[in-house]
PDB file of N, CA and C in Angstrom:
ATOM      1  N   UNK A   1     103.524-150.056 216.284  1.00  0.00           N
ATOM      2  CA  UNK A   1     104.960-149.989 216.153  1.00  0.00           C
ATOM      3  C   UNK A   1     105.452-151.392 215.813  1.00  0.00           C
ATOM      4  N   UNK A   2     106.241-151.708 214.950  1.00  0.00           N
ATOM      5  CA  UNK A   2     107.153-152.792 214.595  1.00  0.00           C
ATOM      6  C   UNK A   2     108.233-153.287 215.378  1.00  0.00           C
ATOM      7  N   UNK A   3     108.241-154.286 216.132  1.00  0.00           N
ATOM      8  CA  UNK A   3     109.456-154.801 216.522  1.00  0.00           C
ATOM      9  C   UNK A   3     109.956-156.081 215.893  1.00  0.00           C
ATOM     10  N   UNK A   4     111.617-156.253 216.078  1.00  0.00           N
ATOM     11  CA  UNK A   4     111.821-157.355 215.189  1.00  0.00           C
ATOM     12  C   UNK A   4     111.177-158.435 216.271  1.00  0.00           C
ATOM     13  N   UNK A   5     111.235-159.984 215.603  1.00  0.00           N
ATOM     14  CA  UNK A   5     110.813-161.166 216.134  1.00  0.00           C
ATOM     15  C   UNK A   5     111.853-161.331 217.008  1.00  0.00           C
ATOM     16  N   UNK A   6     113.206-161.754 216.703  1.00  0.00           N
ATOM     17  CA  UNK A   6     114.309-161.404 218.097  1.00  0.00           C
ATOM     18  C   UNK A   6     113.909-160.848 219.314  1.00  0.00           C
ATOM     19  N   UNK A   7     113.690-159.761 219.407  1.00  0.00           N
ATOM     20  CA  UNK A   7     113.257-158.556 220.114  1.00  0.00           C
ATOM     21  C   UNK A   7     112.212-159.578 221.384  1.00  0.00           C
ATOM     22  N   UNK A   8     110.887-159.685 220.276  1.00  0.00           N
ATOM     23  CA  UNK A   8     109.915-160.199 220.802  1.00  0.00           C
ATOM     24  C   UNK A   8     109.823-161.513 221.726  1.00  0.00           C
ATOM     25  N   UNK A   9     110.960-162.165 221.526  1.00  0.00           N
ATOM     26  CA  UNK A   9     111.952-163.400 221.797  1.00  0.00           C
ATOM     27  C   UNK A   9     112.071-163.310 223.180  1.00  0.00           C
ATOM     28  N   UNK A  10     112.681-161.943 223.550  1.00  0.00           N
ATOM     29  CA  UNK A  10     113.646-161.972 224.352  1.00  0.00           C
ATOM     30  C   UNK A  10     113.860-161.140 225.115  1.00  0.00           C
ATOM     31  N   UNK A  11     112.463-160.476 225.755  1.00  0.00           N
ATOM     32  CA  UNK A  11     111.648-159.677 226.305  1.00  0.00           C
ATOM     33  C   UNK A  11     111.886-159.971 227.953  1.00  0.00           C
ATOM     34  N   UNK A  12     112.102-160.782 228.991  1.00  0.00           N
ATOM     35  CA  UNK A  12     112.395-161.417 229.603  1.00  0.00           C
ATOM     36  C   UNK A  12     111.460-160.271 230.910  1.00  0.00           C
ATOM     37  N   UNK A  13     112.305-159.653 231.609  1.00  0.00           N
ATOM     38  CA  UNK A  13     111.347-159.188 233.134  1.00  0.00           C
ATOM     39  C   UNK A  13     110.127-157.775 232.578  1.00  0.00           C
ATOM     40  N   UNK A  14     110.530-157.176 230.972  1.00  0.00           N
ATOM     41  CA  UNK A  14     109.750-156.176 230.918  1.00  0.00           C
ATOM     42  C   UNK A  14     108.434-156.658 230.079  1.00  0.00           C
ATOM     43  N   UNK A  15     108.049-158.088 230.511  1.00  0.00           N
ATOM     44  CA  UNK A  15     106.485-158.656 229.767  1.00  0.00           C
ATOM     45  C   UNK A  15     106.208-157.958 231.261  1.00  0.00           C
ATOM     46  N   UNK A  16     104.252-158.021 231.025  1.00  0.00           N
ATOM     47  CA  UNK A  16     103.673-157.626 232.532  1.00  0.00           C
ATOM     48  C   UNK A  16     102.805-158.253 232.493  1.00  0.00           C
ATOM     49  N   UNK A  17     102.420-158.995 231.334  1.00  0.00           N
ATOM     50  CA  UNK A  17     100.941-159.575 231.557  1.00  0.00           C
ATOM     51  C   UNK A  17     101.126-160.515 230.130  1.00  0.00           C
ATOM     52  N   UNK A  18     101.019-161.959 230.389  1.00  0.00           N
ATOM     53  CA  UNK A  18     101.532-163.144 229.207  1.00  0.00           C
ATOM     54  C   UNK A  18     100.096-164.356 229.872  1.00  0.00           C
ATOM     55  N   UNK A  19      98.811-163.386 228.834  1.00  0.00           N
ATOM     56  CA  UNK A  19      97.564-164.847 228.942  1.00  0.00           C
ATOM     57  C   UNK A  19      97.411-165.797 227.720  1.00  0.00           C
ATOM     58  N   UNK A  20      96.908-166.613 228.279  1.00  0.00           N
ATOM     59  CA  UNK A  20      96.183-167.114 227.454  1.00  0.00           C
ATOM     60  C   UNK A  20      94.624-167.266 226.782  1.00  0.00           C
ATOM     61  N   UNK A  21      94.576-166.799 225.614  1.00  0.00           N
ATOM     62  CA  UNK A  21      93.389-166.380 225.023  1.00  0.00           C
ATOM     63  C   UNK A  21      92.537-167.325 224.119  1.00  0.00           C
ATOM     64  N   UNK A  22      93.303-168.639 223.603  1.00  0.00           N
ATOM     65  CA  UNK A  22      92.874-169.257 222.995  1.00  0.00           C
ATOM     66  C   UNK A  22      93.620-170.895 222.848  1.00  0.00           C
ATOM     67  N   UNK A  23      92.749-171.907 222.776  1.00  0.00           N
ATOM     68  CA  UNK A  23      93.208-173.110 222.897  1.00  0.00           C
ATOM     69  C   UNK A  23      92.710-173.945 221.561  1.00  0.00           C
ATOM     70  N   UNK A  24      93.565-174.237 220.325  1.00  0.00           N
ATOM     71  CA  UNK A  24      92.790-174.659 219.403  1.00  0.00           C
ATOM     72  C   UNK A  24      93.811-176.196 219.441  1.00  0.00           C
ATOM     73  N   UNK A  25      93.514-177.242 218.465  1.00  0.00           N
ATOM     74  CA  UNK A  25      94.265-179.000 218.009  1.00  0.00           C
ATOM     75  C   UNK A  25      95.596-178.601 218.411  1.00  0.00           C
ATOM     76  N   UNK A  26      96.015-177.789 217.422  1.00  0.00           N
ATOM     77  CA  UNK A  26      97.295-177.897 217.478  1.00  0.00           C
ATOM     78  C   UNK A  26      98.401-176.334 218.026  1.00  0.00           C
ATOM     79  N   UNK A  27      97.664-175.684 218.715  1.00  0.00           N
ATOM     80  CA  UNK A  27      98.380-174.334 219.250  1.00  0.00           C
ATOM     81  C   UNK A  27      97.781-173.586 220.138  1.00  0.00           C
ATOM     82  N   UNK A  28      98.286-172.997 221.555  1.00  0.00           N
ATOM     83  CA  UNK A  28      97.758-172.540 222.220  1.00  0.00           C
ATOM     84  C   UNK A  28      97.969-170.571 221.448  1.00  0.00           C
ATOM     85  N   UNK A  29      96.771-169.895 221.569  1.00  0.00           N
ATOM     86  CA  UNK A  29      97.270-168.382 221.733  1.00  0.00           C
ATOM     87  C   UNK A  29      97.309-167.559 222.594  1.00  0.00           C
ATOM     88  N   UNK A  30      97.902-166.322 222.870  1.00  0.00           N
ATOM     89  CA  UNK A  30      98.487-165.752 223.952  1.00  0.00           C
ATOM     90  C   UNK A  30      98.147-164.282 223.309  1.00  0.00           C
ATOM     91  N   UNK A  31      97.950-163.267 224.773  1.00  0.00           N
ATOM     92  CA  UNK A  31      98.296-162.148 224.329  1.00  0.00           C
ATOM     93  C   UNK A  31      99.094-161.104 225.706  1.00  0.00           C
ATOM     94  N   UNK A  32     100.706-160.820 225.079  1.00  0.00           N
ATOM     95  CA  UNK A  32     101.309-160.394 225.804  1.00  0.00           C
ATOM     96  C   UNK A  32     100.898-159.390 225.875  1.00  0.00           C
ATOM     97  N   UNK A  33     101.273-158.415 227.359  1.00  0.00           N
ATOM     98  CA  UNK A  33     101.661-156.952 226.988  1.00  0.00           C
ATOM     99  C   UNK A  33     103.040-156.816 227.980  1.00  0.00           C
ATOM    100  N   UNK A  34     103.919-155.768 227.154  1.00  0.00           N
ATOM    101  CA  UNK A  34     105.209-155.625 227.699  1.00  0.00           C
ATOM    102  C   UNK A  34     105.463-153.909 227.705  1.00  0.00           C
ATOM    103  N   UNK A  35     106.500-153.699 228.156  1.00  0.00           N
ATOM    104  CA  UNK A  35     107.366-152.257 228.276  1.00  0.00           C
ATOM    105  C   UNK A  35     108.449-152.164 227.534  1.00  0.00           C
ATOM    106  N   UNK A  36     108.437-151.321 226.583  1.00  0.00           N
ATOM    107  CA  UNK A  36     109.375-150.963 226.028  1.00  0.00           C
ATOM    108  C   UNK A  36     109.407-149.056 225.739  1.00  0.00           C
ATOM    109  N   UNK A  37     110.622-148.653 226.014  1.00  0.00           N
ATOM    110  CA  UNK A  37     110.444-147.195 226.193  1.00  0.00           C
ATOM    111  C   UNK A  37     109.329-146.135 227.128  1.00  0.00           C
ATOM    112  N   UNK A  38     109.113-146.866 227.909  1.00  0.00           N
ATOM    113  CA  UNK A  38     107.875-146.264 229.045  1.00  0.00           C
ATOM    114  C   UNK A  38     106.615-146.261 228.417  1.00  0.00           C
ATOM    115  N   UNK A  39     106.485-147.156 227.221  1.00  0.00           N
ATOM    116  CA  UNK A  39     105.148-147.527 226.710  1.00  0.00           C
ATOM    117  C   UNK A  39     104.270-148.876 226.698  1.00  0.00           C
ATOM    118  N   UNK A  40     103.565-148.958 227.118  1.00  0.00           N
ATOM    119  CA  UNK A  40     102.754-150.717 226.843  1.00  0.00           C
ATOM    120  C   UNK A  40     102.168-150.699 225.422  1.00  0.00           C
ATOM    121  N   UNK A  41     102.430-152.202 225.026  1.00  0.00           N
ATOM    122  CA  UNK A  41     102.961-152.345 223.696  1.00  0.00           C
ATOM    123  C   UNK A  41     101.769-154.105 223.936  1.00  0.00           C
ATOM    124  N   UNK A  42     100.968-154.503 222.798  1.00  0.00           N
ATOM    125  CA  UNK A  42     100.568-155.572 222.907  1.00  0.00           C
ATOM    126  C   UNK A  42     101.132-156.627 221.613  1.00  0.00           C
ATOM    127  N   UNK A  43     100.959-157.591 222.239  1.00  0.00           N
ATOM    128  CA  UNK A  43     101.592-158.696 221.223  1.00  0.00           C
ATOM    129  C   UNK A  43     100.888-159.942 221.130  1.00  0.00           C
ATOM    130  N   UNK A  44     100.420-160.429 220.068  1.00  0.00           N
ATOM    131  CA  UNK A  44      99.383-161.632 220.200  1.00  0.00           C
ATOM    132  C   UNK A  44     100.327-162.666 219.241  1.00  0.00           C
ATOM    133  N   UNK A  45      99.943-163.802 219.685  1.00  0.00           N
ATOM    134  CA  UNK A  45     101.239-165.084 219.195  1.00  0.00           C
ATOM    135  C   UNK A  45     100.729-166.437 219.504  1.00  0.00           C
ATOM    136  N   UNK A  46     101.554-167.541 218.806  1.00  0.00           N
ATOM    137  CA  UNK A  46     100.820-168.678 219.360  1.00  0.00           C
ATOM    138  C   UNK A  46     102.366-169.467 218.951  1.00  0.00           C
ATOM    139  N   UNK A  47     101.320-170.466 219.862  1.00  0.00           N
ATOM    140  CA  UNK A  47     102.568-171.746 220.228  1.00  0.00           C
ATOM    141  C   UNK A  47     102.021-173.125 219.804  1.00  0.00           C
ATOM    142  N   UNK A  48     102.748-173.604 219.576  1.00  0.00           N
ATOM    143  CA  UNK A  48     102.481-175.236 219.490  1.00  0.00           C
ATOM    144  C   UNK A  48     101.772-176.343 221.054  1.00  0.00           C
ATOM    145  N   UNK A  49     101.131-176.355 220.420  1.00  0.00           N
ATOM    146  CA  UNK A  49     100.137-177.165 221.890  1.00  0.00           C
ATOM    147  C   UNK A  49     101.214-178.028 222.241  1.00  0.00           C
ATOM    148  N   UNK A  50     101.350-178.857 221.726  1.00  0.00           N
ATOM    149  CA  UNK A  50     102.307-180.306 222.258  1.00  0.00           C
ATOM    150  C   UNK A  50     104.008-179.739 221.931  1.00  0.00           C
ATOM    151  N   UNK A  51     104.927-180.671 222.173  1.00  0.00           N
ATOM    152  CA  UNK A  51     106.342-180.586 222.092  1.00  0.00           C
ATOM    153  C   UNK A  51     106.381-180.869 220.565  1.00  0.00           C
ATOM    154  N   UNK A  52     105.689-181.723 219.976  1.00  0.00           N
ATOM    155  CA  UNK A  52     105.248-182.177 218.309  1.00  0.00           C
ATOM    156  C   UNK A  52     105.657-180.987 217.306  1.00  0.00           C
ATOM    157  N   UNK A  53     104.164-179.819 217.978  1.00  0.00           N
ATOM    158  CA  UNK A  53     103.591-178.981 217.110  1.00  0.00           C
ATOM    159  C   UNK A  53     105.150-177.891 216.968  1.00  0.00           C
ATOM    160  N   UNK A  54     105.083-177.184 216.273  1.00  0.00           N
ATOM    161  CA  UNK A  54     105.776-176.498 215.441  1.00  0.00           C
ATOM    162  C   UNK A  54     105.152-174.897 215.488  1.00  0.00           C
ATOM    163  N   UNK A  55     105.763-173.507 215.909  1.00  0.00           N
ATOM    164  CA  UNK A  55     104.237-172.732 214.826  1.00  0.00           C
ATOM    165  C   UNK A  55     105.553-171.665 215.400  1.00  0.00           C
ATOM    166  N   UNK A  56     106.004-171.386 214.332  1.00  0.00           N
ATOM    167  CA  UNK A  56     107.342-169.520 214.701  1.00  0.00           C
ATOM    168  C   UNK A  56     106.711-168.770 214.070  1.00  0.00           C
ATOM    169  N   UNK A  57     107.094-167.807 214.549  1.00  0.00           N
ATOM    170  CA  UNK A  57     107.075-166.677 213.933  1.00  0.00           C
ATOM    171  C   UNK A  57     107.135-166.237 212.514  1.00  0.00           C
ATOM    172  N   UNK A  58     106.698-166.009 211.646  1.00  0.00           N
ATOM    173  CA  UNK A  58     107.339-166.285 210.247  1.00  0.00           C
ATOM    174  C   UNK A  58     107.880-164.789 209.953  1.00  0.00           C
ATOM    175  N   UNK A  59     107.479-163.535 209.681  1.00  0.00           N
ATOM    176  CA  UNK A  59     108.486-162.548 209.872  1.00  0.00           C
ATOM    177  C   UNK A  59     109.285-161.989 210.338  1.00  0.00           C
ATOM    178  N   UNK A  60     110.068-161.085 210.119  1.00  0.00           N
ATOM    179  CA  UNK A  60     111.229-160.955 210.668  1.00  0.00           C
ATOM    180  C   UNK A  60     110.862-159.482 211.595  1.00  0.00           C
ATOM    181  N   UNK A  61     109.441-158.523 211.498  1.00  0.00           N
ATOM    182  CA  UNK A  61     109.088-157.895 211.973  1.00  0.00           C
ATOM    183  C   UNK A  61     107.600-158.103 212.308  1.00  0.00           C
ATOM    184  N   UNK A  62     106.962-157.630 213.203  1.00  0.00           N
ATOM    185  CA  UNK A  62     106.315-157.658 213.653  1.00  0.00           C
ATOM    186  C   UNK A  62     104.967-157.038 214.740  1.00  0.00           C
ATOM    187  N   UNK A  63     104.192-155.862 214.349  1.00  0.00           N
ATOM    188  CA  UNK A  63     103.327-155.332 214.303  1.00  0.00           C
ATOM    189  C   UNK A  63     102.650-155.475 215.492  1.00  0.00           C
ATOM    190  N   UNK A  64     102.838-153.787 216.693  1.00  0.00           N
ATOM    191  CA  UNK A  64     102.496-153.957 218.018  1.00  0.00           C
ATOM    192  C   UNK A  64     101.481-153.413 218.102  1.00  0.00           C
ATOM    193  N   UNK A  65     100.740-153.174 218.825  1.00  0.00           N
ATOM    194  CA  UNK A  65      99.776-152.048 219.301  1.00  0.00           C
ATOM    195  C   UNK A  65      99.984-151.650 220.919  1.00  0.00           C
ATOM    196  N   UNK A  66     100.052-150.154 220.715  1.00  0.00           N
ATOM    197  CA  UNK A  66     100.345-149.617 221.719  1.00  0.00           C
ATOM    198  C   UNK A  66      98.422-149.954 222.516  1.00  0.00           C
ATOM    199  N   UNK A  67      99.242-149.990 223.844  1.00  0.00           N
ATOM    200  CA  UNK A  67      97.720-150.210 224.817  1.00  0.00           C
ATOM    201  C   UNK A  67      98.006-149.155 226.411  1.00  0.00           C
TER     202      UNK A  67
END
């Protein structure tokens, strides 16, 4: 299922589980899972290691897998 990046943003008490899966130079990765509509929904993403690094989202939708 597609949710927008907003969405994914701003998920706040219905994440249930936000790890970390991967540690590379410049970005840590993560893989959420959250609730939306009485379904668990997974989301994999990454962040900027340091305050430096940089790394958004670049679409405006964004491709879940139900779990």
């Amino acid at each position: 299922m597609k949710f927008k990046s907003e969405f994914l943003d701003e998920l706040g008490s219905e994440i249930v589980e936000d790890k970390i899966t991967g540690h590379g130079r410049w970005t840590v990765s993560h893989r959420r899972i959250f609730k939306h509509e009485g379904k668990f929904y997974e989301h994999k993403y990454r962040v900027g290691a340091t305050e430096n690094q940089d790394c958004e989202m670049c679409d405006d939708e964004i491709e879940c897998k139900e779990v």
